[in-house]
C-alpha atoms as a PDB file:
ATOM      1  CA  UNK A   1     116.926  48.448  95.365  1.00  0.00           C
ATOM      2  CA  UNK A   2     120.703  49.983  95.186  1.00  0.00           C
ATOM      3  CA  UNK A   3     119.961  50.473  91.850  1.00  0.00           C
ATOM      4  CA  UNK A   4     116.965  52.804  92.372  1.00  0.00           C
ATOM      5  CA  UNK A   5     118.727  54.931  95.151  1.00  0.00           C
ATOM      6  CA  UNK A   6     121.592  55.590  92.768  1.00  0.00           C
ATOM      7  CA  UNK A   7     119.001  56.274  90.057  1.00  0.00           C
ATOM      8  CA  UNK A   8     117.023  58.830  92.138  1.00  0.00           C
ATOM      9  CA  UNK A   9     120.242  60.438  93.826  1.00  0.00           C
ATOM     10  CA  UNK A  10     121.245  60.944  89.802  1.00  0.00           C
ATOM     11  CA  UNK A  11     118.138  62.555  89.186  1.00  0.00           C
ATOM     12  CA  UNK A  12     118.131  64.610  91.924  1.00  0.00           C
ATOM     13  CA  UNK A  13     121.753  66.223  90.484  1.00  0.00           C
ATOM     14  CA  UNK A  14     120.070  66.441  86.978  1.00  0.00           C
ATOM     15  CA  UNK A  15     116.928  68.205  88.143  1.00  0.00           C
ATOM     16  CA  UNK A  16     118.485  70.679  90.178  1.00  0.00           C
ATOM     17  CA  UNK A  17     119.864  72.954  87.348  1.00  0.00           C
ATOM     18  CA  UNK A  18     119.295  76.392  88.489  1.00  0.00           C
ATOM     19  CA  UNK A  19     118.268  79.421  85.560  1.00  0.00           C
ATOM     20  CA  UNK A  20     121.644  80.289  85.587  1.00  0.00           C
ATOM     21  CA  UNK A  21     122.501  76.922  84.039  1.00  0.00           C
ATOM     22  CA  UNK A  22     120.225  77.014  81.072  1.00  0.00           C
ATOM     23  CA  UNK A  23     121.758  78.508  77.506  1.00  0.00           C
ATOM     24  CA  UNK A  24     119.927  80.443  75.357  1.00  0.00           C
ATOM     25  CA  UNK A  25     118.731  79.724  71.826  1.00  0.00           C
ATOM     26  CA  UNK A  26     118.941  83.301  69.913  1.00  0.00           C
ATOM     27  CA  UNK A  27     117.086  81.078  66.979  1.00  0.00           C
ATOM     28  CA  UNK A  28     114.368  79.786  68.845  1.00  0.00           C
ATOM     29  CA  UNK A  29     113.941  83.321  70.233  1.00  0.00           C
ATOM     30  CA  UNK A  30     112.758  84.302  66.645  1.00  0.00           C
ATOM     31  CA  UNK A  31     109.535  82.792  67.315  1.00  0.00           C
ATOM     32  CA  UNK A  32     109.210  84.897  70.453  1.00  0.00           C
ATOM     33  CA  UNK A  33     110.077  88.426  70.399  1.00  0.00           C
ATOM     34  CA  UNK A  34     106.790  89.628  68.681  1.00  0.00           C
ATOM     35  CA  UNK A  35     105.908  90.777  71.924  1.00  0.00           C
ATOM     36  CA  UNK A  36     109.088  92.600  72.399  1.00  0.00           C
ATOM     37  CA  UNK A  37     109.378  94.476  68.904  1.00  0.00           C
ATOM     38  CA  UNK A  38     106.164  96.525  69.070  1.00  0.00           C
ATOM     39  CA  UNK A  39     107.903  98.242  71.865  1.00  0.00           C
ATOM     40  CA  UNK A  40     111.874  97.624  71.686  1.00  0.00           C
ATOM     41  CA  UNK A  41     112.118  97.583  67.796  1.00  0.00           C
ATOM     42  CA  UNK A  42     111.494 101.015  67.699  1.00  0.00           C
ATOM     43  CA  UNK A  43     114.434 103.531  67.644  1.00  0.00           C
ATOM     44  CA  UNK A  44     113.474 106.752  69.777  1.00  0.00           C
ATOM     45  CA  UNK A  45     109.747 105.141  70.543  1.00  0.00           C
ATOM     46  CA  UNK A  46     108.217 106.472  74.104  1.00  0.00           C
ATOM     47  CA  UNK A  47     105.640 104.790  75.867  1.00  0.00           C
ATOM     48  CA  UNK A  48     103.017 106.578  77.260  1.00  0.00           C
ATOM     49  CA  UNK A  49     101.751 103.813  79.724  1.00  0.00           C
ATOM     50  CA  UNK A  50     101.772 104.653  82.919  1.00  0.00           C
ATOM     51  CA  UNK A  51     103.527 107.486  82.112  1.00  0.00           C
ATOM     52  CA  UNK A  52     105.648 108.804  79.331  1.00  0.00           C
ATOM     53  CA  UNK A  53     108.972 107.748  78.732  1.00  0.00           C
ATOM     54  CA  UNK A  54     111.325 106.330  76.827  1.00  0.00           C
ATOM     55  CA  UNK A  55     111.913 102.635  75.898  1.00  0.00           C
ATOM     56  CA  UNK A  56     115.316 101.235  76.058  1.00  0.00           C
ATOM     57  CA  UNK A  57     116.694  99.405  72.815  1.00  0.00           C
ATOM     58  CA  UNK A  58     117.631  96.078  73.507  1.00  0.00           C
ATOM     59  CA  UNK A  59     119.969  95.062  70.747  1.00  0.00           C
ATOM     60  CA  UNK A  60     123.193  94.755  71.678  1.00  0.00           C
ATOM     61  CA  UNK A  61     122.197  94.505  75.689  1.00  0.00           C
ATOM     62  CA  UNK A  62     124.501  91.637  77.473  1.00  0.00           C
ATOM     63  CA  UNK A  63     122.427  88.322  77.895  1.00  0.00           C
ATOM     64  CA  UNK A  64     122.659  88.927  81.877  1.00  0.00           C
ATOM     65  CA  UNK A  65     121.668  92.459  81.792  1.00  0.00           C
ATOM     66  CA  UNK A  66     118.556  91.247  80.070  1.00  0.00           C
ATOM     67  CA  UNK A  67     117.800  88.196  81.831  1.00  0.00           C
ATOM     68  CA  UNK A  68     118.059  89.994  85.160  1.00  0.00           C
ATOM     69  CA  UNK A  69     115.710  92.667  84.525  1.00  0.00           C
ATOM     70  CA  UNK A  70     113.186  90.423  82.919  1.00  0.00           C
ATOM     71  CA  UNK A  71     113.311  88.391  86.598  1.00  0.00           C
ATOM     72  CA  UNK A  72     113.405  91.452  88.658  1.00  0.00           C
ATOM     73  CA  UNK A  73     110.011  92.058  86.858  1.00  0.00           C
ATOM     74  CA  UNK A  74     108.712  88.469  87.529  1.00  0.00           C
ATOM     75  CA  UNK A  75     109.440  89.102  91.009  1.00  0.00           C
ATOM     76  CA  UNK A  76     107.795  92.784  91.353  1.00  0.00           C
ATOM     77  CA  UNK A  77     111.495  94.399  92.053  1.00  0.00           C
ATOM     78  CA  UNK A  78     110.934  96.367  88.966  1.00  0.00           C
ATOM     79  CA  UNK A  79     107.735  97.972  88.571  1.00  0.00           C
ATOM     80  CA  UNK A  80     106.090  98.360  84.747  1.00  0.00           C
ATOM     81  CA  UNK A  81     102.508  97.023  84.334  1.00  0.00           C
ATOM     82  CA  UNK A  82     102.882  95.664  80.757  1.00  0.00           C
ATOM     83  CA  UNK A  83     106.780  94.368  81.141  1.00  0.00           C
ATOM     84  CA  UNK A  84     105.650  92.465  84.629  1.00  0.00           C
ATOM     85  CA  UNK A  85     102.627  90.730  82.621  1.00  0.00           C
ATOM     86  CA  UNK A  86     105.065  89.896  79.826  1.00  0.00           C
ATOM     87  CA  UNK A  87     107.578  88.726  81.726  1.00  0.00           C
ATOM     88  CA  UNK A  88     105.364  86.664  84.238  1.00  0.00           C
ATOM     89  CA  UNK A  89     104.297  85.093  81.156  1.00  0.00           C
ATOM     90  CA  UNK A  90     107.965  83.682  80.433  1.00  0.00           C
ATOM     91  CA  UNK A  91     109.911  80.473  81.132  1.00  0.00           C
ATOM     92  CA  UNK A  92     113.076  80.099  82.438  1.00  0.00           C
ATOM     93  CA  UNK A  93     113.880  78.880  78.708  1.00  0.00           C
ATOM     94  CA  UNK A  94     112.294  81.632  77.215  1.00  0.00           C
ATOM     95  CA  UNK A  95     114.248  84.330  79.160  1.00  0.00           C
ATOM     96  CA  UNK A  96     117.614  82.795  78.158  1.00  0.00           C
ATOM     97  CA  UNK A  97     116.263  82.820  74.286  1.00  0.00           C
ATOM     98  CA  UNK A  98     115.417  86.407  74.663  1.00  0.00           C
ATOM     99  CA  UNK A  99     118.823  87.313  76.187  1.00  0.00           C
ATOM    100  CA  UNK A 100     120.869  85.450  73.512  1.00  0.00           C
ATOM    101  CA  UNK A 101     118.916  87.049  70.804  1.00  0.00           C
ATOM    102  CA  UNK A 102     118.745  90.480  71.520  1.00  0.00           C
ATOM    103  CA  UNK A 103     122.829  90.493  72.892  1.00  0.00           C
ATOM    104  CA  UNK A 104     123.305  89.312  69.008  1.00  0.00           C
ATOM    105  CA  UNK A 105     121.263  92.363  68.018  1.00  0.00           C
ATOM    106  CA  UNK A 106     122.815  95.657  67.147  1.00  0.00           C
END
């Protein structure tokens, strides 16, 4: 029975890793900016959904920089349509990937 408590107190520490505590793969990343590039990859592009303006570059952004603004759009504390649905659409893992890659980017 001891050994089961210990067991499920050491999962308990294990399982609580927060977002902050996961590291970015700028190579698995790769596989997942296609929905970044149409609109990022684009030097001087402006959108003109909901309303004109014009799309920051990401390359060279720091990794927290990035990661925060893609939660502040999960949570609704930044408002853009297309970058909420996008970013409601990503994992904690995913998020850290993006970050690493694009603060590799110049």
């Amino acid at each position: 029975m001891k050994k089961h408590l210990v067991l499920l107190a050491f999962l308990g520490v294990v399982g609580s890793a927060s977002a902050a505590d996961i590291v970015g793969n700028a190579k698995a990343a790769e596989n997942k900016v296609s929905m970044c590039i149409g609109c990022h990859g684009i030097p001087g592009y402006k959108a003109s959904f909901p309303e004109v303006y014009q799309v920051p570059m990401l390359g060279g952004q720091s990794p927290k920089y990035i990661e925060n603004a893609l939660r502040a759009y999960q949570k609704g504390e930044r408002r853009h349509p297309s970058m909420q649905g996008i970013a409601g659409s990503l994992s904690d893992q995913d998020i850290a990937d993006l970050a690493a890659y694009y603060s590799q980017q110049k």
